[in-house]
C-alpha atoms as a PDB file:
ATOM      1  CA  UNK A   1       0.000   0.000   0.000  1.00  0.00           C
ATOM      2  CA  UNK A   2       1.316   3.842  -1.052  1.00  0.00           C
ATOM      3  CA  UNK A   3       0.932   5.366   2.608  1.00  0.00           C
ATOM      4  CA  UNK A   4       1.047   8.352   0.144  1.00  0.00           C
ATOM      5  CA  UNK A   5      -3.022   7.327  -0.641  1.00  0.00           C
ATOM      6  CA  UNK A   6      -3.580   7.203   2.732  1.00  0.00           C
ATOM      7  CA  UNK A   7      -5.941  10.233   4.385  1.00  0.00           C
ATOM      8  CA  UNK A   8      -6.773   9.734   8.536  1.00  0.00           C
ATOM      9  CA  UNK A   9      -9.117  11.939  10.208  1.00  0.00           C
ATOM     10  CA  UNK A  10     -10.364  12.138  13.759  1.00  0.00           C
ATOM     11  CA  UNK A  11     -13.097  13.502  15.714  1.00  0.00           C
ATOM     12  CA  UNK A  12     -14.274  13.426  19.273  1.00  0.00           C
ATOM     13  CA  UNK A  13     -17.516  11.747  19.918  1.00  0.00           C
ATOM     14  CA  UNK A  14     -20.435  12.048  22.713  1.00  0.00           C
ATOM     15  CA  UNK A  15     -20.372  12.199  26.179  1.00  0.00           C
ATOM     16  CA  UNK A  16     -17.632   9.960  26.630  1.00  0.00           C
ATOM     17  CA  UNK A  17     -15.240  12.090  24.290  1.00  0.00           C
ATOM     18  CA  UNK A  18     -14.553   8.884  21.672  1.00  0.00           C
ATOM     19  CA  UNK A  19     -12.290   9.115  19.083  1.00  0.00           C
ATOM     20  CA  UNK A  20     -13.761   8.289  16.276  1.00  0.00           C
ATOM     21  CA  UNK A  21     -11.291   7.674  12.785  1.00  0.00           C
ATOM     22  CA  UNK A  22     -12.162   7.922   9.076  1.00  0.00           C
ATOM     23  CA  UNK A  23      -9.170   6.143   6.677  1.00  0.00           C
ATOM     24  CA  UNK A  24      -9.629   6.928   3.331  1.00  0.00           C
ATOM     25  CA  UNK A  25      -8.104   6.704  -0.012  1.00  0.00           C
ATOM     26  CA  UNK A  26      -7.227   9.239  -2.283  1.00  0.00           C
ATOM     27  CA  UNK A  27      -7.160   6.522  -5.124  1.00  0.00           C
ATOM     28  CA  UNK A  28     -10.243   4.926  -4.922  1.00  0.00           C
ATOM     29  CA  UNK A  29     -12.176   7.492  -2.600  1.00  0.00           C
ATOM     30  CA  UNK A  30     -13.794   5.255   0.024  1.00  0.00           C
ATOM     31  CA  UNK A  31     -13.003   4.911   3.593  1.00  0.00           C
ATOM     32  CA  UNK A  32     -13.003   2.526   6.475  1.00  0.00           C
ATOM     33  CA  UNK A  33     -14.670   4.102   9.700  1.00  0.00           C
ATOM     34  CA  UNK A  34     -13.387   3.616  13.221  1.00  0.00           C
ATOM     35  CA  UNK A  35     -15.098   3.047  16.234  1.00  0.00           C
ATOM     36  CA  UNK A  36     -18.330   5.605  15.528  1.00  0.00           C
ATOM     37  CA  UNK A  37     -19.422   5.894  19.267  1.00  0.00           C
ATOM     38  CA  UNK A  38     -21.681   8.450  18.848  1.00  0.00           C
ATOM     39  CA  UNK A  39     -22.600  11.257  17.035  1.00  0.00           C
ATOM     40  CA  UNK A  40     -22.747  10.140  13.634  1.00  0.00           C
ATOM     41  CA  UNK A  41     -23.552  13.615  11.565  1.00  0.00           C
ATOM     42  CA  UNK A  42     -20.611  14.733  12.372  1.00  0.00           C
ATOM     43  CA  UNK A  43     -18.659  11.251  11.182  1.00  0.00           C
ATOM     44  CA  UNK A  44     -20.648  11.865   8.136  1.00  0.00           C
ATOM     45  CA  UNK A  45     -20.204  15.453   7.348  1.00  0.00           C
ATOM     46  CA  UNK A  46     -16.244  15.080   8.318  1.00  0.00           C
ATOM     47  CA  UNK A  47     -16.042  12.237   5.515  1.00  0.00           C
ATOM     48  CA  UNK A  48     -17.645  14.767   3.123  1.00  0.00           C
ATOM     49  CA  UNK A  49     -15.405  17.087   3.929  1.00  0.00           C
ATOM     50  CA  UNK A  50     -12.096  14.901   3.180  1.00  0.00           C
ATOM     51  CA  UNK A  51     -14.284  14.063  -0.231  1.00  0.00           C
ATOM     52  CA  UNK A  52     -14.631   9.959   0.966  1.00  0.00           C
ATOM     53  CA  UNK A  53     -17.289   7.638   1.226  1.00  0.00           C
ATOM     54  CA  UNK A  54     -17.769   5.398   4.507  1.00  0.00           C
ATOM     55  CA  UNK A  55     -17.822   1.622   2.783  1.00  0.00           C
ATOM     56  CA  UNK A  56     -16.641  -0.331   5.884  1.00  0.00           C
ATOM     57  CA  UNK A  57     -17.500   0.471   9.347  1.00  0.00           C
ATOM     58  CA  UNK A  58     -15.182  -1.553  12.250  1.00  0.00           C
ATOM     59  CA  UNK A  59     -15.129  -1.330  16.104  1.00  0.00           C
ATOM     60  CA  UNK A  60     -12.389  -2.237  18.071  1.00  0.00           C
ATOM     61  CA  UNK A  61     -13.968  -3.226  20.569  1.00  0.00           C
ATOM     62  CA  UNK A  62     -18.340  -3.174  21.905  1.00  0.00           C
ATOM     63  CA  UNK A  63     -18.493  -0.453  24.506  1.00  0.00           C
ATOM     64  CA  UNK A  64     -21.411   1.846  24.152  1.00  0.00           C
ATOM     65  CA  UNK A  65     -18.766   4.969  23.639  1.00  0.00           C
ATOM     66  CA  UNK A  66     -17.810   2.957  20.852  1.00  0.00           C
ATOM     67  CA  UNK A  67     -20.838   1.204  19.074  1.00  0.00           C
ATOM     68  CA  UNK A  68     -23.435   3.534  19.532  1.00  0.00           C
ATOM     69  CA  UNK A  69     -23.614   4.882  15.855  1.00  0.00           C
ATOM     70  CA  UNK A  70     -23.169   1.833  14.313  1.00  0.00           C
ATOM     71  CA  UNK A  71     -26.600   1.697  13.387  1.00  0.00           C
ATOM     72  CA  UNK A  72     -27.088   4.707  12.233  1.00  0.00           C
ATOM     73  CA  UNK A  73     -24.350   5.475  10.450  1.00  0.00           C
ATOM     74  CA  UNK A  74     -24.948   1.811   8.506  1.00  0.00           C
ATOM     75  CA  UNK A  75     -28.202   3.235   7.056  1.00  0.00           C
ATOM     76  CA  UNK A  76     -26.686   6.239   5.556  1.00  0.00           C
ATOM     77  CA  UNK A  77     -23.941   4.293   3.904  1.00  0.00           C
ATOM     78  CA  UNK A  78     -24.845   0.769   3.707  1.00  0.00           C
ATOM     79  CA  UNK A  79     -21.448  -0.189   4.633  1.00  0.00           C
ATOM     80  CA  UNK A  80     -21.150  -3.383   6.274  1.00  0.00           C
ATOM     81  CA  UNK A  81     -20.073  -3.495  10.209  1.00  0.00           C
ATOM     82  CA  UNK A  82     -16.613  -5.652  11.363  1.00  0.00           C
ATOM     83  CA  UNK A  83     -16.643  -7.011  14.991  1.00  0.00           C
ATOM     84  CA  UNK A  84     -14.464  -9.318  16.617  1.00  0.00           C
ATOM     85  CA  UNK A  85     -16.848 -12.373  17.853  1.00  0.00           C
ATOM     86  CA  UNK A  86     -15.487 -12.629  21.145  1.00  0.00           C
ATOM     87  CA  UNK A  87     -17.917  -9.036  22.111  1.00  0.00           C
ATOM     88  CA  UNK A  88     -21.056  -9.849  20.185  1.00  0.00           C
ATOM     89  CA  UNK A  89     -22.708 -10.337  23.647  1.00  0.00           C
ATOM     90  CA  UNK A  90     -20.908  -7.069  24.622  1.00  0.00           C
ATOM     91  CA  UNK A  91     -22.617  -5.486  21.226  1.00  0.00           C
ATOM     92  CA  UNK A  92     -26.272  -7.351  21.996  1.00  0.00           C
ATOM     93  CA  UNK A  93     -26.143  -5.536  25.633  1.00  0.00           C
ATOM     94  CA  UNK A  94     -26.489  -2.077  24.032  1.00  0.00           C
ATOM     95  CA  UNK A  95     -29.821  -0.433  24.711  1.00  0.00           C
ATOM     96  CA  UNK A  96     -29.617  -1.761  28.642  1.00  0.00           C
ATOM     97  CA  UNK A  97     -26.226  -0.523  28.893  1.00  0.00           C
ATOM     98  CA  UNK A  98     -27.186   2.742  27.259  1.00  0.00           C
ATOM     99  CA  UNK A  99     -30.324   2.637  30.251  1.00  0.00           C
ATOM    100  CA  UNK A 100     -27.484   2.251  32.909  1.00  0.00           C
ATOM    101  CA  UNK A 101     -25.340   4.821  31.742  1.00  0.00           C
ATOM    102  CA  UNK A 102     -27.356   7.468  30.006  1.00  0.00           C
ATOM    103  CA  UNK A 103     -30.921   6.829  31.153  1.00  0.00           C
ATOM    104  CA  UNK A 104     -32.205   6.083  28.316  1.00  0.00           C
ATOM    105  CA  UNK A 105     -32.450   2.867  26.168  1.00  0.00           C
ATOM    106  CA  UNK A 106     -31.234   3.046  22.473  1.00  0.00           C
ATOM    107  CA  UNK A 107     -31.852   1.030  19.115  1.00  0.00           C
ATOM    108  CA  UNK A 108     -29.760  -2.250  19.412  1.00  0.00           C
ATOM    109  CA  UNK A 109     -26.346  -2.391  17.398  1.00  0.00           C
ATOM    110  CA  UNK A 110     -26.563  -4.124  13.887  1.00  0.00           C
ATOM    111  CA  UNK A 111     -25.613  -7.494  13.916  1.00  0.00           C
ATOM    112  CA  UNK A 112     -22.268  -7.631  12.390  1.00  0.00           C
ATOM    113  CA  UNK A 113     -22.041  -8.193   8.252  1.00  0.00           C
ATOM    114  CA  UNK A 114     -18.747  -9.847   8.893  1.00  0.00           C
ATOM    115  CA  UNK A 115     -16.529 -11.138  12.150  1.00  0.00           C
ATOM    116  CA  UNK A 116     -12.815 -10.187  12.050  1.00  0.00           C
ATOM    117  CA  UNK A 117      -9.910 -12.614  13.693  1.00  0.00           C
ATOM    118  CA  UNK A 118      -6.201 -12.266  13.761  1.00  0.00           C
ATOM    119  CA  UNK A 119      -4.475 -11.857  11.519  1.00  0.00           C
ATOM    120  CA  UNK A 120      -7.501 -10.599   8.770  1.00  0.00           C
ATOM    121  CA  UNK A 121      -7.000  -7.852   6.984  1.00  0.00           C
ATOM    122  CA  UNK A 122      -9.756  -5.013   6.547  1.00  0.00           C
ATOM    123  CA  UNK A 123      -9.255  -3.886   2.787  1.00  0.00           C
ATOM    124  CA  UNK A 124     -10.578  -1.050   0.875  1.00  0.00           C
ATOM    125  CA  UNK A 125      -8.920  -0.140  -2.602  1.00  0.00           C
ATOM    126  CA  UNK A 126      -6.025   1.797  -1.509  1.00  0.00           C
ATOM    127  CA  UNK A 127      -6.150   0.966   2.189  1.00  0.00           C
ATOM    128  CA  UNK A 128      -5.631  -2.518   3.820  1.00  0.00           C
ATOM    129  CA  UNK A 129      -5.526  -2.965   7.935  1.00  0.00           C
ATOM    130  CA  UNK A 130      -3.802  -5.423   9.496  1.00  0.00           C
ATOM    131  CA  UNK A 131      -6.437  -6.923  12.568  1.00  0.00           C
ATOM    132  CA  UNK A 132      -4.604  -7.794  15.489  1.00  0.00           C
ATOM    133  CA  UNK A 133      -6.716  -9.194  18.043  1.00  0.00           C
ATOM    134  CA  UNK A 134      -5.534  -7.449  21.518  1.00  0.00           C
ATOM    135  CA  UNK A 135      -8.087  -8.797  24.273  1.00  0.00           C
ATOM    136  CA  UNK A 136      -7.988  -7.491  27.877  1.00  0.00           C
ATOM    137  CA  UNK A 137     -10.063  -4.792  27.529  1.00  0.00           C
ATOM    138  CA  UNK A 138     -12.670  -6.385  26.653  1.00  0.00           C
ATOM    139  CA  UNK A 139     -12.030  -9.893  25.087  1.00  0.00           C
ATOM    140  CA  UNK A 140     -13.099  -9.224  21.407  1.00  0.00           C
ATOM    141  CA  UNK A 141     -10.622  -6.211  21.359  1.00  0.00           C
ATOM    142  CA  UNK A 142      -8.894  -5.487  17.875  1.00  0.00           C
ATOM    143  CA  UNK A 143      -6.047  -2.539  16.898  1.00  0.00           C
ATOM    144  CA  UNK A 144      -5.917  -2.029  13.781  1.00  0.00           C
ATOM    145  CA  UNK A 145      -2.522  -1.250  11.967  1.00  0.00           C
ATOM    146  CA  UNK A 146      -1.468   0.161   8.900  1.00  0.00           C
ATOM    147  CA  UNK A 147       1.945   2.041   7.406  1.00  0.00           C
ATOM    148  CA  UNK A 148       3.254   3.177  10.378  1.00  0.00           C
ATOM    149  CA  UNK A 149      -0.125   3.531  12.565  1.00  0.00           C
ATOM    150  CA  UNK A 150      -1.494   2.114  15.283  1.00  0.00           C
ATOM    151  CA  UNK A 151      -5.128   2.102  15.609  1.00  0.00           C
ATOM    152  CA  UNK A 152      -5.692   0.449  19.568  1.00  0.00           C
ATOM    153  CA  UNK A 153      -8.803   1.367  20.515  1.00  0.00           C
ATOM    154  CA  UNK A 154      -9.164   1.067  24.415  1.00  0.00           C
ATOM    155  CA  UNK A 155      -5.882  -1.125  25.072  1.00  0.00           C
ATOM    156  CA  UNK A 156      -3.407   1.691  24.880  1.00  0.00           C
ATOM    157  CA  UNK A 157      -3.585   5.274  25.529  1.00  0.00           C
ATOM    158  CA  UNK A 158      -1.055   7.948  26.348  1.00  0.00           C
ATOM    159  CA  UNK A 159       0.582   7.613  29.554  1.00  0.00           C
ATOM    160  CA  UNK A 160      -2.102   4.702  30.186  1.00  0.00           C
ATOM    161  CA  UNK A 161      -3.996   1.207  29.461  1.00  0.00           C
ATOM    162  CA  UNK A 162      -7.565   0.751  28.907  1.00  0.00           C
ATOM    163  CA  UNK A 163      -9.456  -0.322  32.118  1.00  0.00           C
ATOM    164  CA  UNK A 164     -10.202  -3.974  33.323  1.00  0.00           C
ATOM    165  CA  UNK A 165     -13.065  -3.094  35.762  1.00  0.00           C
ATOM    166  CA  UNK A 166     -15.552  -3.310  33.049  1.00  0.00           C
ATOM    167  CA  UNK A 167     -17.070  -6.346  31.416  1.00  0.00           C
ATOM    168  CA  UNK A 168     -14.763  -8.409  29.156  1.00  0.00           C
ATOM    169  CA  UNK A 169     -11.814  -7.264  31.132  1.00  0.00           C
ATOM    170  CA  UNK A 170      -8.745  -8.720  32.589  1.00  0.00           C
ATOM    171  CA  UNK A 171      -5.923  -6.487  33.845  1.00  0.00           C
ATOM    172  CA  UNK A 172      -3.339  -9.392  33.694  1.00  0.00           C
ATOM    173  CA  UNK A 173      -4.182 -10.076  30.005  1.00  0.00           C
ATOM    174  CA  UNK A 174      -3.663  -6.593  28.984  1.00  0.00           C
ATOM    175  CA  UNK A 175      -0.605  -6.518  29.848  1.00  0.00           C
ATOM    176  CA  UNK A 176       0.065  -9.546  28.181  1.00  0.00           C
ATOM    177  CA  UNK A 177      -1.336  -8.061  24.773  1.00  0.00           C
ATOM    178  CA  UNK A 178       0.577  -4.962  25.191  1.00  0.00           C
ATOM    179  CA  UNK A 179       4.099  -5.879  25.860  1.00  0.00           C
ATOM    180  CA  UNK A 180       4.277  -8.898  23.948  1.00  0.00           C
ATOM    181  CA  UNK A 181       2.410  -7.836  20.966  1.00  0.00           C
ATOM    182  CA  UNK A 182       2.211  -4.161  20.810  1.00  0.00           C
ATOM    183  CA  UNK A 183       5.698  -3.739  21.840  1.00  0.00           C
ATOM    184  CA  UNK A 184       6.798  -5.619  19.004  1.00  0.00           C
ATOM    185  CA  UNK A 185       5.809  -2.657  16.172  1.00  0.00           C
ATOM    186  CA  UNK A 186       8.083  -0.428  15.295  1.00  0.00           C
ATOM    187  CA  UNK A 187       9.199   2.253  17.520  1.00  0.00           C
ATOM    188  CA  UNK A 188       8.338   4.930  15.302  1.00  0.00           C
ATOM    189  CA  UNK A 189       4.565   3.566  14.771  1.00  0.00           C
ATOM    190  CA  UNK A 190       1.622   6.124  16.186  1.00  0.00           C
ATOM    191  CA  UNK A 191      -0.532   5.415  18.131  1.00  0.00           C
ATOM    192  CA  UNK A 192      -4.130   6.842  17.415  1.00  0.00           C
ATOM    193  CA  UNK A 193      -5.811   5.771  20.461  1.00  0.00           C
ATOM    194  CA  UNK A 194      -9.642   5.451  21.541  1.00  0.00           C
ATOM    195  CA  UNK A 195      -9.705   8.470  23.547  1.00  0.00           C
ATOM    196  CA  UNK A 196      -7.193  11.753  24.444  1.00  0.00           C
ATOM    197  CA  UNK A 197      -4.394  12.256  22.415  1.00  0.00           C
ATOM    198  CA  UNK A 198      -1.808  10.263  20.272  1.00  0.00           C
ATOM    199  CA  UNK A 199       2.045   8.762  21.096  1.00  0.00           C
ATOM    200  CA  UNK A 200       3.929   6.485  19.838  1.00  0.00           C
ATOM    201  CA  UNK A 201       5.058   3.156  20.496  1.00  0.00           C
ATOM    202  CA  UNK A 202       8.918   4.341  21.632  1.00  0.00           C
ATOM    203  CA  UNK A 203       7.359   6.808  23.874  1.00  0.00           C
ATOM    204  CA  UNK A 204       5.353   4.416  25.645  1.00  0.00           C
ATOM    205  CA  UNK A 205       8.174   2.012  25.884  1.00  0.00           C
ATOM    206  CA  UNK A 206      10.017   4.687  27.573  1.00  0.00           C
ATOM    207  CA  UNK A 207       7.266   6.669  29.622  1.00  0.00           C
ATOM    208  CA  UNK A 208       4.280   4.534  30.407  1.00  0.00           C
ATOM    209  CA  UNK A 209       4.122   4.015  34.093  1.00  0.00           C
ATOM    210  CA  UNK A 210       1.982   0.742  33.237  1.00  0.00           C
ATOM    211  CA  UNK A 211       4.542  -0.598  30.929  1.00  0.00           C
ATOM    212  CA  UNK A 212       7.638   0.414  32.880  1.00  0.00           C
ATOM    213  CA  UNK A 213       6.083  -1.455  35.456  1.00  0.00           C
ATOM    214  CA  UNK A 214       5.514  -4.300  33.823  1.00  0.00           C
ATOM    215  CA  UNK A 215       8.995  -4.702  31.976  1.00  0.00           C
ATOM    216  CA  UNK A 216      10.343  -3.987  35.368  1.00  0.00           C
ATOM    217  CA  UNK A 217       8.482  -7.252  37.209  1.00  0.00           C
ATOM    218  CA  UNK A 218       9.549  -9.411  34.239  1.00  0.00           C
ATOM    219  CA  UNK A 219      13.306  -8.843  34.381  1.00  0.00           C
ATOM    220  CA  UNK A 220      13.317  -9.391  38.128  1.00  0.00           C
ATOM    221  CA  UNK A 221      11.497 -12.873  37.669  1.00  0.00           C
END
């Protein structure tokens, strides 16, 4: 792929402040769509505005911050919906999670067109990302990478990890998926994380508190 075709947008999303990511190509002018969490005029009107057309709509992972607009933003494109398998339950508990935490109930999320594994990749003409399952999270997490960039959802952040407090979550396993798998990309890859702002892989290495932590137990075992 000619990371020269490549165009990546962001924009923050609803109440819980989601990053949301449209990937398109200048070559064939369609676009993958990222976790769409909420909000979805706006994912729509900033894919007009970079001159793309949604065609496949992924979630890293099925939080409510990040499946919410699934729906809707499937019935203005038609595009199909990527999930991992392991959170279809996750997905199916949407309107009483949405009760919990907003206080209101919401359509349910789309069953998924297609399930993603390891190892797939999630293709558009001009754009192909590599799936990497990363559970611990939740246990259907994906990241998504592509020349040089990291898409990882809610497994790592800036300074940070994704919580393990929450269904699907396991604070040992995160770990795991992060320093044995993550760790492994290039130093110079970005990271374009689920929420707050991007890093890299070398400056996680270095600065993470989580990480340094968890480097530091394994050398003294």
């Amino acid at each position: 792929m000619d990371a020269t075709e490549l165009m990546v947008r962001g924009v923050v999303v609803g109440l819980f402040q989601e990053n949301c990511y449209v990937i398109g190509s200048r070559r064939s002018g369609e676009a993958v769509c990222v976790d769409p969490g909420d909000e979805p005029e706006k994912i729509l009107a900033l894919a007009r505005d970079m001159g793309v057309r949604i065609t496949k709509i992924v979630c890293s992972h099925a939080h409510i911050d990040h499946i919410m607009a699934v729906r809707a933003l499937k019935e203005a494109t038609q595009a199909p919906f990527l999930l991992h398998g392991a959170d279809l339950s996750l997905a199916e508990q949407l309107p009483l999670v949405a009760e919990m935490w907003l206080g209101f109930r919401v359509p349910p999320a789309p069953a998924p067109d297609y399930l993603v594994a390891d190892g797939d990749d999630v293709e558009i003409p001009g754009v192909s990302l590599e799936v990497l399952h990363t559970p611990g999270h939740t246990q259907g997490s994906v990241s998504l990478y592509t020349a040089g960039m990291l898409f990882s959802g809610d497994t790592l952040f800036r300074g940070s990890i994704g919580r393990t407090d929450l269904p699907g979550g396991d604070a040992a396993q995160i770990m795991r998926t992060i320093t044995e798998r993550l760790l492994h990309l290039p130093d110079e890859t970005v990271v374009l994380p689920g929420h707050m702002q991007e890093t890299t892989i070398a400056a996680e290495r270095a600065e993470n508190p989580f990480i340094l932590q968890a480097l530091a137990r394994r050398r003294s075992q």
